[in-house]
C-alpha atoms as a PDB file:
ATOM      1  CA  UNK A   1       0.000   0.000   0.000  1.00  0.00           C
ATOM      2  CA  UNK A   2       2.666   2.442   0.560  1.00  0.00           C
ATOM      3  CA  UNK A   3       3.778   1.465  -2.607  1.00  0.00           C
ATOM      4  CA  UNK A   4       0.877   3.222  -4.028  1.00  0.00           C
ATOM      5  CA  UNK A   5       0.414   5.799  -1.965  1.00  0.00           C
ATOM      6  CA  UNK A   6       4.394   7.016  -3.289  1.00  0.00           C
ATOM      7  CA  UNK A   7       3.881   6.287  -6.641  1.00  0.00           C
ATOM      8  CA  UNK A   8       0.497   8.154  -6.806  1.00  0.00           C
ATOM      9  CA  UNK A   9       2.214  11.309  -5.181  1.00  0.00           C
ATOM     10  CA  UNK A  10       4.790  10.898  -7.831  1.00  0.00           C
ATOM     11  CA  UNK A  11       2.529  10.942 -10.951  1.00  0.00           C
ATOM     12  CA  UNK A  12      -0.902  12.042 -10.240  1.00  0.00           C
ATOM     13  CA  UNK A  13       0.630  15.702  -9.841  1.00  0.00           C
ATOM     14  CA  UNK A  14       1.897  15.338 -13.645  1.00  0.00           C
ATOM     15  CA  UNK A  15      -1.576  14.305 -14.871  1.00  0.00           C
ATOM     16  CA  UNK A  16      -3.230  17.328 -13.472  1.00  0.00           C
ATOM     17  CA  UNK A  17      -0.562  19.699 -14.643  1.00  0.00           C
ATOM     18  CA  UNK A  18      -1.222  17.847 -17.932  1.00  0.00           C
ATOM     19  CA  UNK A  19      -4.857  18.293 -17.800  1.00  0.00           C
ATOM     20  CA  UNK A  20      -4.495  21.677 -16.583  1.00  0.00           C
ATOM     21  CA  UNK A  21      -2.251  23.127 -19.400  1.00  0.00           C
ATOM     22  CA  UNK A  22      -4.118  20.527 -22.220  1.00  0.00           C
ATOM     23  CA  UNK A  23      -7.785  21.694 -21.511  1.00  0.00           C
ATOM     24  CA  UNK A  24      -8.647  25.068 -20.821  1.00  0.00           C
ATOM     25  CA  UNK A  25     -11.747  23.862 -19.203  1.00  0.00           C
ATOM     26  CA  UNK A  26     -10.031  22.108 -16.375  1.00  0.00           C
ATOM     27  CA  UNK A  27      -8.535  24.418 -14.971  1.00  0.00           C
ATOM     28  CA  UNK A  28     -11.411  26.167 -13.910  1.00  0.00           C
ATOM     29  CA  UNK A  29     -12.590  23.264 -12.765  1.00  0.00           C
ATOM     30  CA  UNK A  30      -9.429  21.439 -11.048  1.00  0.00           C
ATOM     31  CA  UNK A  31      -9.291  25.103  -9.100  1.00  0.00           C
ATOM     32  CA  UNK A  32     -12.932  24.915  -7.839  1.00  0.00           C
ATOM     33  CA  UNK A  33     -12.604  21.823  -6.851  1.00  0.00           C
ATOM     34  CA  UNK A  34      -9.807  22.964  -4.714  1.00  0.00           C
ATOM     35  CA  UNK A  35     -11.171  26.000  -3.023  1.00  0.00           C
ATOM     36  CA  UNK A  36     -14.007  23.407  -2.079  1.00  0.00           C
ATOM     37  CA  UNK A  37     -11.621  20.951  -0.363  1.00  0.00           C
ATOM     38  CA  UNK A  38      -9.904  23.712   1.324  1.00  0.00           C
ATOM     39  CA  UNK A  39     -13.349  24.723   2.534  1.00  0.00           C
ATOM     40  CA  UNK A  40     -14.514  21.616   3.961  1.00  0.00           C
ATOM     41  CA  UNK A  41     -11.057  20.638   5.187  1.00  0.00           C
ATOM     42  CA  UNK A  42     -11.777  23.674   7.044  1.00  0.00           C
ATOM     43  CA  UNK A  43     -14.757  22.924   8.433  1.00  0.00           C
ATOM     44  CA  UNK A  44     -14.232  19.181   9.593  1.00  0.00           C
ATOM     45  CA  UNK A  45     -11.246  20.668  11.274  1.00  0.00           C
ATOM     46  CA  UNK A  46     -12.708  23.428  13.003  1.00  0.00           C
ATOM     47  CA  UNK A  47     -16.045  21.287  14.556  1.00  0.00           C
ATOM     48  CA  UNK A  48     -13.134  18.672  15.499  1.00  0.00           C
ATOM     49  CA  UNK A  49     -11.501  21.347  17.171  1.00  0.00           C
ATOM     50  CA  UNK A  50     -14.779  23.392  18.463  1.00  0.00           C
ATOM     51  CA  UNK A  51     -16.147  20.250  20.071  1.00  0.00           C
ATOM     52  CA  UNK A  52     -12.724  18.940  21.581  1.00  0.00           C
ATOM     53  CA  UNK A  53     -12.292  22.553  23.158  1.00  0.00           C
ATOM     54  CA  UNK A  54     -16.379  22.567  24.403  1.00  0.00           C
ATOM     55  CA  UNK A  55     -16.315  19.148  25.946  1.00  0.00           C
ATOM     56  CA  UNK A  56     -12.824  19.832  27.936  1.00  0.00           C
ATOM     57  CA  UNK A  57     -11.006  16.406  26.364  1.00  0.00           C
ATOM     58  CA  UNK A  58      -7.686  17.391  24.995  1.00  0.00           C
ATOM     59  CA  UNK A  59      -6.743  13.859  24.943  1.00  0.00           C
ATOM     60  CA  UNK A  60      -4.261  12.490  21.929  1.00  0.00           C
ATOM     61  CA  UNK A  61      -6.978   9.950  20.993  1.00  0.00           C
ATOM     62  CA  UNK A  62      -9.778  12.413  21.102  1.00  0.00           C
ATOM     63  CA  UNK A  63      -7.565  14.886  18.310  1.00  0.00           C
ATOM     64  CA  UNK A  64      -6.753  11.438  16.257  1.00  0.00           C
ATOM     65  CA  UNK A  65     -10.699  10.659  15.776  1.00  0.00           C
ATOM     66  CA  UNK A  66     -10.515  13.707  13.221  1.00  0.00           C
ATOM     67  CA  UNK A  67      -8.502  11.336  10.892  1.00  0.00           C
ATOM     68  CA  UNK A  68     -11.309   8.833  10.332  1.00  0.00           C
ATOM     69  CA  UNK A  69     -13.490  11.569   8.723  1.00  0.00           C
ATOM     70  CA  UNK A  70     -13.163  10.394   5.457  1.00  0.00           C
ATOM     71  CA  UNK A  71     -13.973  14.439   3.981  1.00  0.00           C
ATOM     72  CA  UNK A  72     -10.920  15.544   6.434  1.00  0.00           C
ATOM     73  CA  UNK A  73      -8.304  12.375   4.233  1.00  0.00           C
ATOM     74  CA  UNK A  74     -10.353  13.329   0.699  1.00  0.00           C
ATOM     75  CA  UNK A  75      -9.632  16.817   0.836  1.00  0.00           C
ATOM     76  CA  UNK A  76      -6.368  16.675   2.333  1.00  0.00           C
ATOM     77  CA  UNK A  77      -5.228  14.369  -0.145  1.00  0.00           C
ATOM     78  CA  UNK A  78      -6.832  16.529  -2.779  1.00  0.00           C
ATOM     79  CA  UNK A  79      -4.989  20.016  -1.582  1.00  0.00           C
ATOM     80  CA  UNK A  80      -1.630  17.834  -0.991  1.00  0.00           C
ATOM     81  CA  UNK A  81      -2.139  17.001  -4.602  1.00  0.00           C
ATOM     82  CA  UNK A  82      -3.412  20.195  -6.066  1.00  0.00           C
ATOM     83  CA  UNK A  83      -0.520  22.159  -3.509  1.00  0.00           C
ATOM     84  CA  UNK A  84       2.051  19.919  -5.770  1.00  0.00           C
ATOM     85  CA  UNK A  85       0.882  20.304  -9.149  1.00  0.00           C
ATOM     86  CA  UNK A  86       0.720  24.270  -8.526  1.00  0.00           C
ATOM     87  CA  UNK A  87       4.625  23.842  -7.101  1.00  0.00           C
ATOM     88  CA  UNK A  88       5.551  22.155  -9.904  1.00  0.00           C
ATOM     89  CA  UNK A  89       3.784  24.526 -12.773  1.00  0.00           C
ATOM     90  CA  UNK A  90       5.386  27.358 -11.095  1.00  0.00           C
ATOM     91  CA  UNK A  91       8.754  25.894 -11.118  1.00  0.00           C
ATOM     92  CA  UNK A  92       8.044  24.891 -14.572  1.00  0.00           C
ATOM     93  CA  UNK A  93       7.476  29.158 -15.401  1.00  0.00           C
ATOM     94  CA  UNK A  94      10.365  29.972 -12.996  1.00  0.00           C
ATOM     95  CA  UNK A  95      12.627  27.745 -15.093  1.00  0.00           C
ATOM     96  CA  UNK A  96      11.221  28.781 -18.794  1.00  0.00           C
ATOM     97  CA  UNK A  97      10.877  32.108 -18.290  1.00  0.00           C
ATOM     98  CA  UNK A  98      13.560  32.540 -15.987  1.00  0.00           C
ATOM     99  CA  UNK A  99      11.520  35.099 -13.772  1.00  0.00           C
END
């Protein structure tokens, strides 16, 4: 499985950046998509945090419940991927252009 999990980090960066500069219409879309994971990885961990703080349980097991929330992993994984592909299209410009 971790196997995967590197790989995937690896290339699925590259196919975004290649669907990103091949269709015009993804980008507005890959973006959105974003700004709505950011938005719910947000939320999930702000109620994780609000209700940890209200009940008075700052317990390390009561923090680590936040990573079973399958929106919390979806989005994160979806910004970590979306953070990479941005890195990498930049450093693409920086090196082309020489800016």
């Amino acid at each position: 499985m971790e196997i995967i999990v590197g790989i995937s980090v690896v290339i699925l960066p590259f196919i975004v950046l290649f669907l990103y500069r091949l269709l015009g219409k993804w980008r507005f879309i890959i973006d959105v998509v974003a700004a709505v994971a950011a938005m719910s990885f947000a939320i999930v961990s702000t109620v994780a945090v609000y209700q940890i703080r209200r009940d008075g349980t700052i317990f390390m097991t009561n923090i680590h419940r936040l990573f079973d929330n399958y929106i919390f992993l979806i989005s994160g994984a979806y910004l970590g991927m979306y953070g990479l592909c941005q890195l990498i299209r930049y450093s693409i410009k920086k090196f082309l252009y020489r800016i």
